[in-house]
C-alpha atoms as a PDB file:
ATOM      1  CA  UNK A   1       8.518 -22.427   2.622  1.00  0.00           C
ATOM      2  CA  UNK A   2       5.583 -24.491   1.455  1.00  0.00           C
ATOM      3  CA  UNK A   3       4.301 -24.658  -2.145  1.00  0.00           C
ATOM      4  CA  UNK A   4       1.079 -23.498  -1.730  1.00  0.00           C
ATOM      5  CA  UNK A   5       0.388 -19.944  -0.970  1.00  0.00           C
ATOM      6  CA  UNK A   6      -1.191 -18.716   2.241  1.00  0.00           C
ATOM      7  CA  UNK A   7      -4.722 -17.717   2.244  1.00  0.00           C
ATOM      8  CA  UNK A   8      -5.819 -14.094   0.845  1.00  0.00           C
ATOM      9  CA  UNK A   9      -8.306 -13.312   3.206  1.00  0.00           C
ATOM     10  CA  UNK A  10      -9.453 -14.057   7.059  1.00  0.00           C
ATOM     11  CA  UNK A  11     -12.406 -14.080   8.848  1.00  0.00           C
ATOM     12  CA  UNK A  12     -13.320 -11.404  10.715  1.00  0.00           C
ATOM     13  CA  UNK A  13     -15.386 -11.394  13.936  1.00  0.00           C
ATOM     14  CA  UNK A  14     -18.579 -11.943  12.696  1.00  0.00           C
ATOM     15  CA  UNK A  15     -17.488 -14.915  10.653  1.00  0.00           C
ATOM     16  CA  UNK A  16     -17.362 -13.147   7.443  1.00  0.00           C
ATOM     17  CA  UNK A  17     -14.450 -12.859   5.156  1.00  0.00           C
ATOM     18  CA  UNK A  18     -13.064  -9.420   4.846  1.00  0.00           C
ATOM     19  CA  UNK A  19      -9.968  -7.764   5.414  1.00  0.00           C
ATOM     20  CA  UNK A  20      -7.322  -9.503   7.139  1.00  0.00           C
ATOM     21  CA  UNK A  21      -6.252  -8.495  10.698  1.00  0.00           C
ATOM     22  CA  UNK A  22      -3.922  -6.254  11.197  1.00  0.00           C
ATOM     23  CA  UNK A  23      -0.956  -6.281  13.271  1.00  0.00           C
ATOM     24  CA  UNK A  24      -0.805  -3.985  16.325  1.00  0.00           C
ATOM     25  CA  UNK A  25       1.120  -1.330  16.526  1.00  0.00           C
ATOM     26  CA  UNK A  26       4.639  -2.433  17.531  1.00  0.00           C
ATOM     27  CA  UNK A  27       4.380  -5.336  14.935  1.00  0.00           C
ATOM     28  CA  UNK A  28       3.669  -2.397  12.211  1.00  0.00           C
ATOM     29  CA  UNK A  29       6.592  -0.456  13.184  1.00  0.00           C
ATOM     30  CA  UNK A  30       8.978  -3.553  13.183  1.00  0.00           C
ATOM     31  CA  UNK A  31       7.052  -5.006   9.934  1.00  0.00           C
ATOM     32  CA  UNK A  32       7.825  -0.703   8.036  1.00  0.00           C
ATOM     33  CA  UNK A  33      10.952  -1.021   9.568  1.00  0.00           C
ATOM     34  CA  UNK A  34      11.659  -4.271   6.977  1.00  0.00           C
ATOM     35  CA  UNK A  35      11.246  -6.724   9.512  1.00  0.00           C
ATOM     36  CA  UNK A  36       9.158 -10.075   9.015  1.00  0.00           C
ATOM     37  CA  UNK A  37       5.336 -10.552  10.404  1.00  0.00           C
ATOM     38  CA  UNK A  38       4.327 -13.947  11.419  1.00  0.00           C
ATOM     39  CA  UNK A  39       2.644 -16.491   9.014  1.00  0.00           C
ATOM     40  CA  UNK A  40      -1.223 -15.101   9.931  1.00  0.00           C
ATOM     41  CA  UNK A  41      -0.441 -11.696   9.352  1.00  0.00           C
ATOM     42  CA  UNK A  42       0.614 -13.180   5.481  1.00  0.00           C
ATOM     43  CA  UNK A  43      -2.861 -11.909   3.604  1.00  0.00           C
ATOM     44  CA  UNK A  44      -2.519  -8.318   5.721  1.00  0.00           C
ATOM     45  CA  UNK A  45       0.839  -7.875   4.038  1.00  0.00           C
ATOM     46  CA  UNK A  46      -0.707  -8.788   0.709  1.00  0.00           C
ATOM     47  CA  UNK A  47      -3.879  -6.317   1.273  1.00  0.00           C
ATOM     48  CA  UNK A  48      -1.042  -4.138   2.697  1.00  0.00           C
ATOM     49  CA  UNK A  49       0.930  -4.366  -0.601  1.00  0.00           C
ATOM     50  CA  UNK A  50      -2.130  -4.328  -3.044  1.00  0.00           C
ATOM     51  CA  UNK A  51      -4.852  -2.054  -1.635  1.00  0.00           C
ATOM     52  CA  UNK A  52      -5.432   0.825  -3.687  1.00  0.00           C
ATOM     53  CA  UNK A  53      -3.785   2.815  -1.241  1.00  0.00           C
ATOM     54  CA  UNK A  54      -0.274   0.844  -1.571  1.00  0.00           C
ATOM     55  CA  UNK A  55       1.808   3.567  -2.589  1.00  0.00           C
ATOM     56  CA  UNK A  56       0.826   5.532  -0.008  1.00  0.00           C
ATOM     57  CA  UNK A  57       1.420   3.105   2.214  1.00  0.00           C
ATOM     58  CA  UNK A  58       4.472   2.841   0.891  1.00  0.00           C
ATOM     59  CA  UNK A  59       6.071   6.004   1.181  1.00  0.00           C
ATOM     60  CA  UNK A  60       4.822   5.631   4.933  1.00  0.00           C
ATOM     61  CA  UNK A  61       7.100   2.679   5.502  1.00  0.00           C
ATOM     62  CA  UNK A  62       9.974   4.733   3.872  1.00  0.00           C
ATOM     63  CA  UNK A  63       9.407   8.127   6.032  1.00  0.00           C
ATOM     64  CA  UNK A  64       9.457   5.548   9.080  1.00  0.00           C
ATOM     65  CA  UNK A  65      12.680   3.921   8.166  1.00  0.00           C
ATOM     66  CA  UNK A  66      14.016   7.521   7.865  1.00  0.00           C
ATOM     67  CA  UNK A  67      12.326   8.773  11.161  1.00  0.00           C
ATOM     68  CA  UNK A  68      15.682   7.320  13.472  1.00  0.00           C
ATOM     69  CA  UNK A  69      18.252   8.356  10.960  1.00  0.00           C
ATOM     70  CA  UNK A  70      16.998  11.622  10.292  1.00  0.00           C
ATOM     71  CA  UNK A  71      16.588  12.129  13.934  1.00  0.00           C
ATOM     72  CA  UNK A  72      20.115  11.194  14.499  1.00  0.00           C
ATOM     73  CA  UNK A  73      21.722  13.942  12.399  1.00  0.00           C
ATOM     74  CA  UNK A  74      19.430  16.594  13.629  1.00  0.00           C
ATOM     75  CA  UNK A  75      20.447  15.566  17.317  1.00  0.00           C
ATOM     76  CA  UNK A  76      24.070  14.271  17.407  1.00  0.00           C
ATOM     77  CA  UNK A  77      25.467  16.659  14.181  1.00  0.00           C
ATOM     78  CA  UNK A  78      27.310  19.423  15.204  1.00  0.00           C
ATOM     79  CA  UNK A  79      26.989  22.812  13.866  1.00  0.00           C
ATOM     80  CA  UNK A  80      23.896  25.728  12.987  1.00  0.00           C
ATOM     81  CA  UNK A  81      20.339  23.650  13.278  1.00  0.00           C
ATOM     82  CA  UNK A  82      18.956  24.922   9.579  1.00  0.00           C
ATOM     83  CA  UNK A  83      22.434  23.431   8.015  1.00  0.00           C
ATOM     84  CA  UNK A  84      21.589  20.321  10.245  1.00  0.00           C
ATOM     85  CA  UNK A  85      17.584  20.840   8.769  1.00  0.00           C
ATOM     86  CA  UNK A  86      18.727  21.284   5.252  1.00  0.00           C
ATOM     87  CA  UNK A  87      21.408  17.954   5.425  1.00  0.00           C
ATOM     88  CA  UNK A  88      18.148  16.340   6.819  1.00  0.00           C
ATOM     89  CA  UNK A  89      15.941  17.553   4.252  1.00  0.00           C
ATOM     90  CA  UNK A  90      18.403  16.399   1.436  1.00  0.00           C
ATOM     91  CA  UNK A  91      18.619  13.103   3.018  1.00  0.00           C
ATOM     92  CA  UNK A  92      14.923  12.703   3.001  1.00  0.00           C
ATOM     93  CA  UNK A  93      14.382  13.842  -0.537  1.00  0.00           C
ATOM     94  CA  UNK A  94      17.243  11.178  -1.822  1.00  0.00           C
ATOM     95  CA  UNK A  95      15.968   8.940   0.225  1.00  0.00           C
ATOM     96  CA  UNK A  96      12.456   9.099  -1.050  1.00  0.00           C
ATOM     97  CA  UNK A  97      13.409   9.321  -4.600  1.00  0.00           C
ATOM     98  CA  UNK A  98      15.130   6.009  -4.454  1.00  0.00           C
ATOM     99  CA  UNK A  99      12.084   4.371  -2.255  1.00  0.00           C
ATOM    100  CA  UNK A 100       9.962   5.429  -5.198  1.00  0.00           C
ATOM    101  CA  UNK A 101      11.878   4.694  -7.576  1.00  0.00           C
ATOM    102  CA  UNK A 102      11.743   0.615  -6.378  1.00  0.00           C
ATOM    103  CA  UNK A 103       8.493   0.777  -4.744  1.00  0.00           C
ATOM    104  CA  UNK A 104       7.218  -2.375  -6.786  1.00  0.00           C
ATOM    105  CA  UNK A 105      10.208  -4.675  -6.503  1.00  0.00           C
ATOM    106  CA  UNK A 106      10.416  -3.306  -2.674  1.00  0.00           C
ATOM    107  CA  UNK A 107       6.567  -4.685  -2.079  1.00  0.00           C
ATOM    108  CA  UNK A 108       7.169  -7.868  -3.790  1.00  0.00           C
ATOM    109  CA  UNK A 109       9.951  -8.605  -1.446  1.00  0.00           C
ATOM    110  CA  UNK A 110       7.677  -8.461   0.930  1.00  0.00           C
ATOM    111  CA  UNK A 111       5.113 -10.242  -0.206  1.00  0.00           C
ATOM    112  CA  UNK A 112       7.700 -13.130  -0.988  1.00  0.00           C
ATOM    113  CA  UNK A 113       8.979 -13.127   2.607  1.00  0.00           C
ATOM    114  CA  UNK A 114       5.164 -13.137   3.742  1.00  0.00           C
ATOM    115  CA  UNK A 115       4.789 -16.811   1.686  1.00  0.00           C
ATOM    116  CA  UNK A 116       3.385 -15.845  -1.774  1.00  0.00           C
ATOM    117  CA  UNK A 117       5.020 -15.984  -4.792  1.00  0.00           C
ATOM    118  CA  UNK A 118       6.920 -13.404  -6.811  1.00  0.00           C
ATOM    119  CA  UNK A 119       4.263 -11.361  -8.641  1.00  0.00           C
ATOM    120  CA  UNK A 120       1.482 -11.530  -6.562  1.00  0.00           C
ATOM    121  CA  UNK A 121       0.926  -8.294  -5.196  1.00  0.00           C
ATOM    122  CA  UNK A 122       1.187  -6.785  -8.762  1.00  0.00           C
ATOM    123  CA  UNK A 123      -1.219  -9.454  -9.962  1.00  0.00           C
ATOM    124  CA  UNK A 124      -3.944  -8.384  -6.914  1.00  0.00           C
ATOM    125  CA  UNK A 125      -3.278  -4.813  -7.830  1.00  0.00           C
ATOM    126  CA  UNK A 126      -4.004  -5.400 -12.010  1.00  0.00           C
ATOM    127  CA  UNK A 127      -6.958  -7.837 -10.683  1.00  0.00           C
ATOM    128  CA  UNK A 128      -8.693  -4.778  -8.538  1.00  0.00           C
ATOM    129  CA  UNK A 129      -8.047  -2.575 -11.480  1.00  0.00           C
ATOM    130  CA  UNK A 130      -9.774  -4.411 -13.493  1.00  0.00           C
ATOM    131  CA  UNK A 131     -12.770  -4.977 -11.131  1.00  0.00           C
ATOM    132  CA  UNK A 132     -13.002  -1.113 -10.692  1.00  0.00           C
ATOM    133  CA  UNK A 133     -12.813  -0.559 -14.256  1.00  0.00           C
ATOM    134  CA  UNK A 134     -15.934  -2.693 -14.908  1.00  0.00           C
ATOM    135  CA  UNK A 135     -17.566  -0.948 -11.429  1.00  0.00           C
ATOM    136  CA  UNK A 136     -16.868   2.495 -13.040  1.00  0.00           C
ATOM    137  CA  UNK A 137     -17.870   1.087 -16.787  1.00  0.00           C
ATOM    138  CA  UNK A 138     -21.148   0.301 -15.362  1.00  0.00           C
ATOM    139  CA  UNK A 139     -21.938   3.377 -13.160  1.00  0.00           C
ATOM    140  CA  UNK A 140     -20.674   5.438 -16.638  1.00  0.00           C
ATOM    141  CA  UNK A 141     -23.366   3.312 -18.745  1.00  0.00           C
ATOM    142  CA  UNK A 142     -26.132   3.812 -15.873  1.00  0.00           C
ATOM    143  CA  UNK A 143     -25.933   7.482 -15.888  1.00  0.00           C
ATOM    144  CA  UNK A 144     -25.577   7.729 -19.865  1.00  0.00           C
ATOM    145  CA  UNK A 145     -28.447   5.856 -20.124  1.00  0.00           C
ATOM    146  CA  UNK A 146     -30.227   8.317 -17.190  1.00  0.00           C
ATOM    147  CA  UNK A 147     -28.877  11.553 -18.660  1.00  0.00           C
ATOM    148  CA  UNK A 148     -30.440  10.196 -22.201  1.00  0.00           C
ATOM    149  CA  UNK A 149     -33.787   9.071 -20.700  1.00  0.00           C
ATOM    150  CA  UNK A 150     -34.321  13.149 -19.378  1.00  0.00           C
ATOM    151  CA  UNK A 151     -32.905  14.186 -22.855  1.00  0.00           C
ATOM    152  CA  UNK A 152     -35.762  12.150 -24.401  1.00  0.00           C
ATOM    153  CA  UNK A 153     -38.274  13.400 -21.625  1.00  0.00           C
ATOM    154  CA  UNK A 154     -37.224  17.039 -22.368  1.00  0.00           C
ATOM    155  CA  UNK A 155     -37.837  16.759 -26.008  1.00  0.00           C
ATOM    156  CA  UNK A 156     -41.058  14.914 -25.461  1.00  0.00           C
ATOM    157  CA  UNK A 157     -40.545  11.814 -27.086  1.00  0.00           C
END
């Protein structure tokens, strides 16, 4: 791997830097299924792993990884189909309580094999936080300041 880290964002078509492409469709199900992307899909996998939809996203992955298993023992199990259903079931509920429960060190393995270094994604996630706490701070301040200008308006002053 090289030292420096790959780049965070791409151009899109019209030149402009935005959100990175995305892989197609059979590169998403290998890339939920744990497999590797290639180096140009890197800042994806960190907008991937940092948008504010990455738990989501997440637990997406995990009911994918889950889809061929799960599948398996309703098909190939012998015996009643709801005692087949509720194995399933419990299998999917374990399953998504340990996926949850490592969600973060589970993303930053990705984001390591995708050529950044440890910590990244968690960094990009406080880093939007903060940028949509001083979005909302302002919008908060706008209409206090508009809900105070009618008070004053009401009361004639």
């Amino acid at each position: 791997m090289t030292a420096s880290a790959p780049p965070t964002t791409s151009a899109g078509p019209d030149g402009r830097s935005g959100t990175p492409a995305r892989p197609g469709p059979f590169r998403w199900l290998w890339y939920a299924l744990g497999g590797g992307l290639p180096r140009r899909f890197s800042p994806w996998v960190l907008h991937d792993t940092s948008t504010r939809t990455w738990a989501l996203r997440h637990v997406l992955r995990s009911f994918v990884q889950l889809a061929v298993p799960i599948a398996l023992v309703l098909v190939l199990v012998p015996g009643p189909f709801w005692i087949r259903g509720m194995a399933a079931l419990g299998g999917i509920l374990l399953a998504l309580f340990f996926s949850i429960a490592y969600m973060t060190e589970t993303t930053e393995s990705r984001v390591k094999r995708a050529g950044y270094p440890a910590g990244t994604a968690q960094a990009a996630r406080d880093e939007q936080a903060r940028e949509r706490e001083l979005l909302d701070g302002g919008r908060r301040r706008e209409a206090a300041a508009r809900r105070a200008a009618r008070y004053r308006a009401r009361q004639g002053r």
